[in-house]
C-alpha atoms as a PDB file:
ATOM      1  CA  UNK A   1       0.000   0.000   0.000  1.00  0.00           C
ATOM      2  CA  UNK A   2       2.966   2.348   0.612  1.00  0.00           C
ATOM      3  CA  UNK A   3       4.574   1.334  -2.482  1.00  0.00           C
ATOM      4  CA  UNK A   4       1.560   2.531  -4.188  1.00  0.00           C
ATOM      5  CA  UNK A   5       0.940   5.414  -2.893  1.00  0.00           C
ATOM      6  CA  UNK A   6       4.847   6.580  -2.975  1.00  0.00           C
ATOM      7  CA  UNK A   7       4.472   5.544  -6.565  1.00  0.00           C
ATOM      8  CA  UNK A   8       1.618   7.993  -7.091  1.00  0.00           C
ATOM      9  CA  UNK A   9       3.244  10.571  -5.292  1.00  0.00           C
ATOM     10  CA  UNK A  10       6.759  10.482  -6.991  1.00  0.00           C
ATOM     11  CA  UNK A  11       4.789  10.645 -10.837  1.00  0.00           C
ATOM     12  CA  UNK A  12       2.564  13.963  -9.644  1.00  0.00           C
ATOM     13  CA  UNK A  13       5.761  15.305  -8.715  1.00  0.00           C
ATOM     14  CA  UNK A  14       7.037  14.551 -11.932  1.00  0.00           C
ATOM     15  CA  UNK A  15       4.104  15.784 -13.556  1.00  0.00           C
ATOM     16  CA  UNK A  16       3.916  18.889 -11.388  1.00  0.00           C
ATOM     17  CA  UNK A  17       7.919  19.427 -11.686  1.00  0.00           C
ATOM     18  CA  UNK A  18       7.679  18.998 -15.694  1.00  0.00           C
ATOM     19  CA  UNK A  19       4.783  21.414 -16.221  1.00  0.00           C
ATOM     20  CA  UNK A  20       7.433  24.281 -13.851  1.00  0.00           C
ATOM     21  CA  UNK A  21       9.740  23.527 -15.849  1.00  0.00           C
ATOM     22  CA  UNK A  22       8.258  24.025 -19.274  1.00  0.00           C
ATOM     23  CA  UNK A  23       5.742  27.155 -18.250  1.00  0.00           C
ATOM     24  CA  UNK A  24       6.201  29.773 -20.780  1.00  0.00           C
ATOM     25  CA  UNK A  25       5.291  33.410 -20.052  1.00  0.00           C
ATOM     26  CA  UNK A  26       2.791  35.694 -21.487  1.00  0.00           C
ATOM     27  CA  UNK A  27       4.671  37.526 -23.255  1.00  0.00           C
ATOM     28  CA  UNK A  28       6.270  34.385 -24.966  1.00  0.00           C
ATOM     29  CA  UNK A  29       3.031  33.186 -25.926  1.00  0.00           C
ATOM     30  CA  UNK A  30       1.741  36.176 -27.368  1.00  0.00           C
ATOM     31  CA  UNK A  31       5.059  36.452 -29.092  1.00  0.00           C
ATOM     32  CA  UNK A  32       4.400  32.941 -30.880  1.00  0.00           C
ATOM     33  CA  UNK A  33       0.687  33.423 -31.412  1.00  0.00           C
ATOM     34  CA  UNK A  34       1.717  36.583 -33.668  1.00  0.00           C
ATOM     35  CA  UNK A  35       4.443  34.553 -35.091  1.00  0.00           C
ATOM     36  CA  UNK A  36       1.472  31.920 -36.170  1.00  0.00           C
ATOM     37  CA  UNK A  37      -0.904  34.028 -36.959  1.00  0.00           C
ATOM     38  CA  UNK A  38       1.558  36.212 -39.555  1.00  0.00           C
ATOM     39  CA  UNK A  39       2.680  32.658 -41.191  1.00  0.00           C
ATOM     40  CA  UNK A  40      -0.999  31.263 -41.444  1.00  0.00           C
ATOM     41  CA  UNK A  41      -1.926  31.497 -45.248  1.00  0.00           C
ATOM     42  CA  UNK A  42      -4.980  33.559 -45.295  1.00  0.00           C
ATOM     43  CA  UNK A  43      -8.677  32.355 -45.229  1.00  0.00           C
ATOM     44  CA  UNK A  44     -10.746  31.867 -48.267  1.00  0.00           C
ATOM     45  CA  UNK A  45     -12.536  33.588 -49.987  1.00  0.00           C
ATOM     46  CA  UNK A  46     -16.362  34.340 -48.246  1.00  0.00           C
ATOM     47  CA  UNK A  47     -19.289  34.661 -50.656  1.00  0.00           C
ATOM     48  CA  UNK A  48     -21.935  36.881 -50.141  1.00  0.00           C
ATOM     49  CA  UNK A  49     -25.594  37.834 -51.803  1.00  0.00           C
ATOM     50  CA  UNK A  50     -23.584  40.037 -54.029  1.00  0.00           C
ATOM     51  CA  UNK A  51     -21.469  37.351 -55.487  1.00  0.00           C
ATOM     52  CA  UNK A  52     -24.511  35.209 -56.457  1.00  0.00           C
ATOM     53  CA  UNK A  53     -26.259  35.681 -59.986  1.00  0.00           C
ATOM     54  CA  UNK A  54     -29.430  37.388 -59.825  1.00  0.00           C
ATOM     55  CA  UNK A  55     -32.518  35.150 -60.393  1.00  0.00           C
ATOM     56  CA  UNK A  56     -35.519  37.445 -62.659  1.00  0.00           C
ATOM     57  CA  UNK A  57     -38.420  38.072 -60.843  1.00  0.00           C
ATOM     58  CA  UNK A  58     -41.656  36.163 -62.446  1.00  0.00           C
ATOM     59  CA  UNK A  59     -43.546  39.026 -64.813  1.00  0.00           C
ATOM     60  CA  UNK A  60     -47.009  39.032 -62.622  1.00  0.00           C
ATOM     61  CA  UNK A  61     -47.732  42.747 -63.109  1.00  0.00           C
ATOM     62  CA  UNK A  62     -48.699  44.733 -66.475  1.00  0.00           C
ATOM     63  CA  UNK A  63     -46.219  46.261 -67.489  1.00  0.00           C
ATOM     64  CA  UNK A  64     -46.434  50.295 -66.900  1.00  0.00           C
ATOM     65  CA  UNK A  65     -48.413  52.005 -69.618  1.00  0.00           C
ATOM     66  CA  UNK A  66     -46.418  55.745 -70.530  1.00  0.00           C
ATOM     67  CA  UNK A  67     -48.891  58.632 -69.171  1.00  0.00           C
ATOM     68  CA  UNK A  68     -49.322  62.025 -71.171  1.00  0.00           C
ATOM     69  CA  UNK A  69     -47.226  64.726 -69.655  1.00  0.00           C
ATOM     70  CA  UNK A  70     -48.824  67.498 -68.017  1.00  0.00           C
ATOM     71  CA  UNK A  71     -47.880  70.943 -66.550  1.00  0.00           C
ATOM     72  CA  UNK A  72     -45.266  73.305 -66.936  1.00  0.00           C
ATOM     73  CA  UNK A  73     -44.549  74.494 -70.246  1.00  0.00           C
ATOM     74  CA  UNK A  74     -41.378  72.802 -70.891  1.00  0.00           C
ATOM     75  CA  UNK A  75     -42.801  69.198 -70.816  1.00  0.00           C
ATOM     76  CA  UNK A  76     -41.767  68.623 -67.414  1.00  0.00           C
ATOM     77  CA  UNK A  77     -44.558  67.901 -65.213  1.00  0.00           C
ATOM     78  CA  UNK A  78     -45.055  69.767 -61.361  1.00  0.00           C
ATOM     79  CA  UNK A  79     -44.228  68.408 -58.392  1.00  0.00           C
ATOM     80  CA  UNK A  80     -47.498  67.864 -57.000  1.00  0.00           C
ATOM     81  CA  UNK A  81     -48.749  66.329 -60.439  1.00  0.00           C
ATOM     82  CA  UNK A  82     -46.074  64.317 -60.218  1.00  0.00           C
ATOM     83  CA  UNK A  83     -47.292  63.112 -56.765  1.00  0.00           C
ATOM     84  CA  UNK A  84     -50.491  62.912 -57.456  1.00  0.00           C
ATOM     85  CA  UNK A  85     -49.779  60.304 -60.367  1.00  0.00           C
ATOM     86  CA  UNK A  86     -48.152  58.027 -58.232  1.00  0.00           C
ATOM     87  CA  UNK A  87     -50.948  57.727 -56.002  1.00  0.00           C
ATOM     88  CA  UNK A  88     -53.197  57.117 -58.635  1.00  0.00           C
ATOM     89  CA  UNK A  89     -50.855  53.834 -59.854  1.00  0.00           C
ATOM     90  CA  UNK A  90     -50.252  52.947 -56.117  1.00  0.00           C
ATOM     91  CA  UNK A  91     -54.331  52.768 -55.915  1.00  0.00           C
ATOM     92  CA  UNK A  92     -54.712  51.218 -59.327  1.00  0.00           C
ATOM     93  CA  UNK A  93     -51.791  48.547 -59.352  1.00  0.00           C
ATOM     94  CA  UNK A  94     -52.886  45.628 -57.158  1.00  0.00           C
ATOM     95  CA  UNK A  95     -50.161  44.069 -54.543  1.00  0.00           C
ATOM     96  CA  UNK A  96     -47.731  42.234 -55.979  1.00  0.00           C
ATOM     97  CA  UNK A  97     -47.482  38.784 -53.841  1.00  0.00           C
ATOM     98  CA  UNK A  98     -44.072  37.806 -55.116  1.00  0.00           C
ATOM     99  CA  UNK A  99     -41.609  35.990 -53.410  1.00  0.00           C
ATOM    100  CA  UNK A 100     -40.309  39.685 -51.158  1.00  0.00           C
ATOM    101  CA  UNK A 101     -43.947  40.362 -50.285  1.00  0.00           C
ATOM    102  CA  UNK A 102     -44.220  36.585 -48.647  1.00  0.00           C
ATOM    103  CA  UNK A 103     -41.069  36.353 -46.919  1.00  0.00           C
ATOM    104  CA  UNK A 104     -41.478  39.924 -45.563  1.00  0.00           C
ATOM    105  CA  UNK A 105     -44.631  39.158 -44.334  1.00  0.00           C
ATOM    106  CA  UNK A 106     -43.930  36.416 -42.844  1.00  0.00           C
ATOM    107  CA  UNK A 107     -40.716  38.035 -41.373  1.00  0.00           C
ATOM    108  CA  UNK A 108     -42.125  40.378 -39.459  1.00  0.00           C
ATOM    109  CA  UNK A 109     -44.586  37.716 -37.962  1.00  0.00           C
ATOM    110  CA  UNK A 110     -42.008  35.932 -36.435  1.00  0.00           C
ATOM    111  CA  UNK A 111     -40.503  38.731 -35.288  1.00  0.00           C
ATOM    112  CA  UNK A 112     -43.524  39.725 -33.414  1.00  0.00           C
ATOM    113  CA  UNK A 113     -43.783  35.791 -31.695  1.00  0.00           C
ATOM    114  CA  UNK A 114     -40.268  36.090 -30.751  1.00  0.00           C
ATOM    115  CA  UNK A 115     -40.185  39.479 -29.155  1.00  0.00           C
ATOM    116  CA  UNK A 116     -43.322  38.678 -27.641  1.00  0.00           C
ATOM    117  CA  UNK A 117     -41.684  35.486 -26.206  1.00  0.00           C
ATOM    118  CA  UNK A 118     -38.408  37.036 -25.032  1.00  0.00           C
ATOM    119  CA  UNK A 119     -40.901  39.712 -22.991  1.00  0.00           C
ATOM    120  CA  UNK A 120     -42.792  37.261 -21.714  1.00  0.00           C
ATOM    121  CA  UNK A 121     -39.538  35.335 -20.218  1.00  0.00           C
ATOM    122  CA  UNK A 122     -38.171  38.478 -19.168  1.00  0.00           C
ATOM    123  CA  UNK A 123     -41.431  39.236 -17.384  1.00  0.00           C
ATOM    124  CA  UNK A 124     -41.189  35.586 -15.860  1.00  0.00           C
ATOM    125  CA  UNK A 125     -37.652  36.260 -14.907  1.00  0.00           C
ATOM    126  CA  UNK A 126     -38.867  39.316 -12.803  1.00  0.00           C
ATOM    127  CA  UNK A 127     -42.195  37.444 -11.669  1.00  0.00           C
ATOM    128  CA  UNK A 128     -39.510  35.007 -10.010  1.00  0.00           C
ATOM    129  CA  UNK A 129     -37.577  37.183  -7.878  1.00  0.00           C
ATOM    130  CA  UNK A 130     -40.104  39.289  -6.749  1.00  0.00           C
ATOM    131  CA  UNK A 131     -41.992  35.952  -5.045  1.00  0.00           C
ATOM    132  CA  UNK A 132     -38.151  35.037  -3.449  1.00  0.00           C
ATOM    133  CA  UNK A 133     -38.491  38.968  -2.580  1.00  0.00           C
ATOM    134  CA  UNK A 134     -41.506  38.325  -1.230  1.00  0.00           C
ATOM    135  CA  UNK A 135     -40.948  35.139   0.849  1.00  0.00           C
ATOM    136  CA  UNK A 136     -37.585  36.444   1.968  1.00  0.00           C
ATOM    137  CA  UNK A 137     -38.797  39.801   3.578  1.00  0.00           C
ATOM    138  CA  UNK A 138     -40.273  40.219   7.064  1.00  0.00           C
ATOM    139  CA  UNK A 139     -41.163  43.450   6.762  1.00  0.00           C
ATOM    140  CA  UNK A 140     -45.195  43.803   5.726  1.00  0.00           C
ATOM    141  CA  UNK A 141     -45.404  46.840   4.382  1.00  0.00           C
ATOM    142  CA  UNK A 142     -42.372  45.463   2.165  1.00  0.00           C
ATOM    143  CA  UNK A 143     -43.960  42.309   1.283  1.00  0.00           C
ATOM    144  CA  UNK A 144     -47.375  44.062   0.209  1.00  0.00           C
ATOM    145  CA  UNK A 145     -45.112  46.645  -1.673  1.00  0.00           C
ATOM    146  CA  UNK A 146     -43.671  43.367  -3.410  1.00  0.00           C
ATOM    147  CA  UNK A 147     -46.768  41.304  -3.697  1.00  0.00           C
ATOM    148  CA  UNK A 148     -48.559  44.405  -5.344  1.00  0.00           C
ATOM    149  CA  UNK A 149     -45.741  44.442  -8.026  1.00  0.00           C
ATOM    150  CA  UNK A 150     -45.503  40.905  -8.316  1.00  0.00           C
ATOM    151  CA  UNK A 151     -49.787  40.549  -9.179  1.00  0.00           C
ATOM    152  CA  UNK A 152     -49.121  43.733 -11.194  1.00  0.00           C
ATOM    153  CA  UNK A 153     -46.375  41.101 -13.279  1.00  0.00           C
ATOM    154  CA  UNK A 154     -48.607  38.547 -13.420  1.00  0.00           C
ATOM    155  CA  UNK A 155     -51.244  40.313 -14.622  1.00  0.00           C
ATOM    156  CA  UNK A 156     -49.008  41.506 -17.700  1.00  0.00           C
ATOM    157  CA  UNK A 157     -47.669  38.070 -18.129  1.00  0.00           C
ATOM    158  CA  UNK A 158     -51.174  36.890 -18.463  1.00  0.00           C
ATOM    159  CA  UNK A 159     -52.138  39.317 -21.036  1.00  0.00           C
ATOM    160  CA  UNK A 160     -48.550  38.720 -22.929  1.00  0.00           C
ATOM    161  CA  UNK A 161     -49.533  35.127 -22.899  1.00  0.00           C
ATOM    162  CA  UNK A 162     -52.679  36.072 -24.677  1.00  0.00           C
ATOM    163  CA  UNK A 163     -50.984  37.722 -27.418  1.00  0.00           C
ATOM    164  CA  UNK A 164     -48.615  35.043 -28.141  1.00  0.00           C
ATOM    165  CA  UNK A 165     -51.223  32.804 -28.656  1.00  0.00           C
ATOM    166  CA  UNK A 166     -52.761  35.312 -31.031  1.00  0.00           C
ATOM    167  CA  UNK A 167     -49.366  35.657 -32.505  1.00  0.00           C
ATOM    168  CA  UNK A 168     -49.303  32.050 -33.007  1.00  0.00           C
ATOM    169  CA  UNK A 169     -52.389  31.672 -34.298  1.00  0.00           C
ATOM    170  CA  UNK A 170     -51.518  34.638 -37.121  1.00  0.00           C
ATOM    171  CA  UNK A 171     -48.683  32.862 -37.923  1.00  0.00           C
ATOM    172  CA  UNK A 172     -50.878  29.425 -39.059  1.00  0.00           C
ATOM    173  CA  UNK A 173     -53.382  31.412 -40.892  1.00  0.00           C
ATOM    174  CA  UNK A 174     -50.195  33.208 -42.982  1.00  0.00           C
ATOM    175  CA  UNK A 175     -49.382  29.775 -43.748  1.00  0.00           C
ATOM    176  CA  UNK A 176     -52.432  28.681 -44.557  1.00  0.00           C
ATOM    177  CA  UNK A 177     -53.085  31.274 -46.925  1.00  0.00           C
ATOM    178  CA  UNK A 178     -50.292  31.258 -48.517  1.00  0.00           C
ATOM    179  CA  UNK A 179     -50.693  27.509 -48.982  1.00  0.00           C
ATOM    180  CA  UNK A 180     -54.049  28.118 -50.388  1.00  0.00           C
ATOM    181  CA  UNK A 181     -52.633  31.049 -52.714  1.00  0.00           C
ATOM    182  CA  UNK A 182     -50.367  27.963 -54.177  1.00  0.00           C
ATOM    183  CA  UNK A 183     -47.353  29.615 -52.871  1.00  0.00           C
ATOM    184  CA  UNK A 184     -43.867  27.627 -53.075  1.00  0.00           C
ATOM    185  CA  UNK A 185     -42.950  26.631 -49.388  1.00  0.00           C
ATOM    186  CA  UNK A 186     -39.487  28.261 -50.159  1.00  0.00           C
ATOM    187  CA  UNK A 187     -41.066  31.403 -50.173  1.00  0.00           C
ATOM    188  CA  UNK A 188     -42.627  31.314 -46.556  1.00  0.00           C
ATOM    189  CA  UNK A 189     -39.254  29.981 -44.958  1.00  0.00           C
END
């Protein structure tokens, strides 16, 4: 038993002794790191959106029909003409559901669910420590300080909750319409 525990003793020593002996400084290692880093070859190359061909959009609207010039006399039409044209196509052209107007909308849905659900476990969070507050205080005017708060919370949490189902629920009817509009799934992703 001695034998084996001398034995175990004499190889962490070793082990202790070696690591001592071969500890490097900061500054050495900082020193080599910048050595490494200056001999690495450099990374390759990183593609982007830019570098990728453009796909055509698909030709659902008319094309734009060329409207008469009106206005000033040199041809060039006012300001508030000009304005007032644009509004007129605006109301006239009907939304075009390409492949932008489904992945927007469906964007900004999610984003709605997930802010909604990071509040909501932020408000949980807080709900939390005020009831340790609350249990940890012997003071009562404290606790119904707390405890007012903390219903206060829970109220909000409750109403929060309601919203993320509604969110939810907005969400499945998106997709339902757009699988009823015959819209490729890679467009609602």
């Amino acid at each position: 038993m001695r034998l084996t525990r001398f034995t175990v003793w004499l190889l962490l020593s070793g082990v202790v002794a070696s690591g001592v002996v071969h500890a490097q400084s900061l500054g050495d290692v900082a020193r080599k790191e910048e050595e490494r880093r200056k001999a690495a070859a450099p990374a390759g190359k990183v593609y982007t959106n830019k570098d990728l061909p453009s796909v055509p959009q698909p030709a659902t609207a008319e094309p734009a029909k060329p409207e008469a010039q009106t206005g000033a006399p040199d041809g060039q039409p006012k300001e508030k003409e000009k304005a007032a044209q644009a509004d007129a196509r605006d109301k006239d052209k009907p939304v075009v559901k390409d492949q932008a107007y489904w992945s927007e909308r469906k964007k900004a849905l999610q984003t709605q669910l997930e802010r909604d659900q990071t509040v909501a476990d932020a408000l949980q969070s807080r709900i939390n420590a005020l009831t340790t507050d609350f249990v940890n205080r012997a003071d009562p005017a404290q606790r119904a300080v707390i405890e007012r708060d903390r219903q206060k919370a829970l109220a909000e949490l409750t109403t929060l909750k309601k919203q993320i189902d509604d969110d939810k629920k907005g969400l499945a009817g998106f997709e339902e319409e757009a699988r009823r509009a015959g819209v490729p799934p890679g467009w609602v992703r």
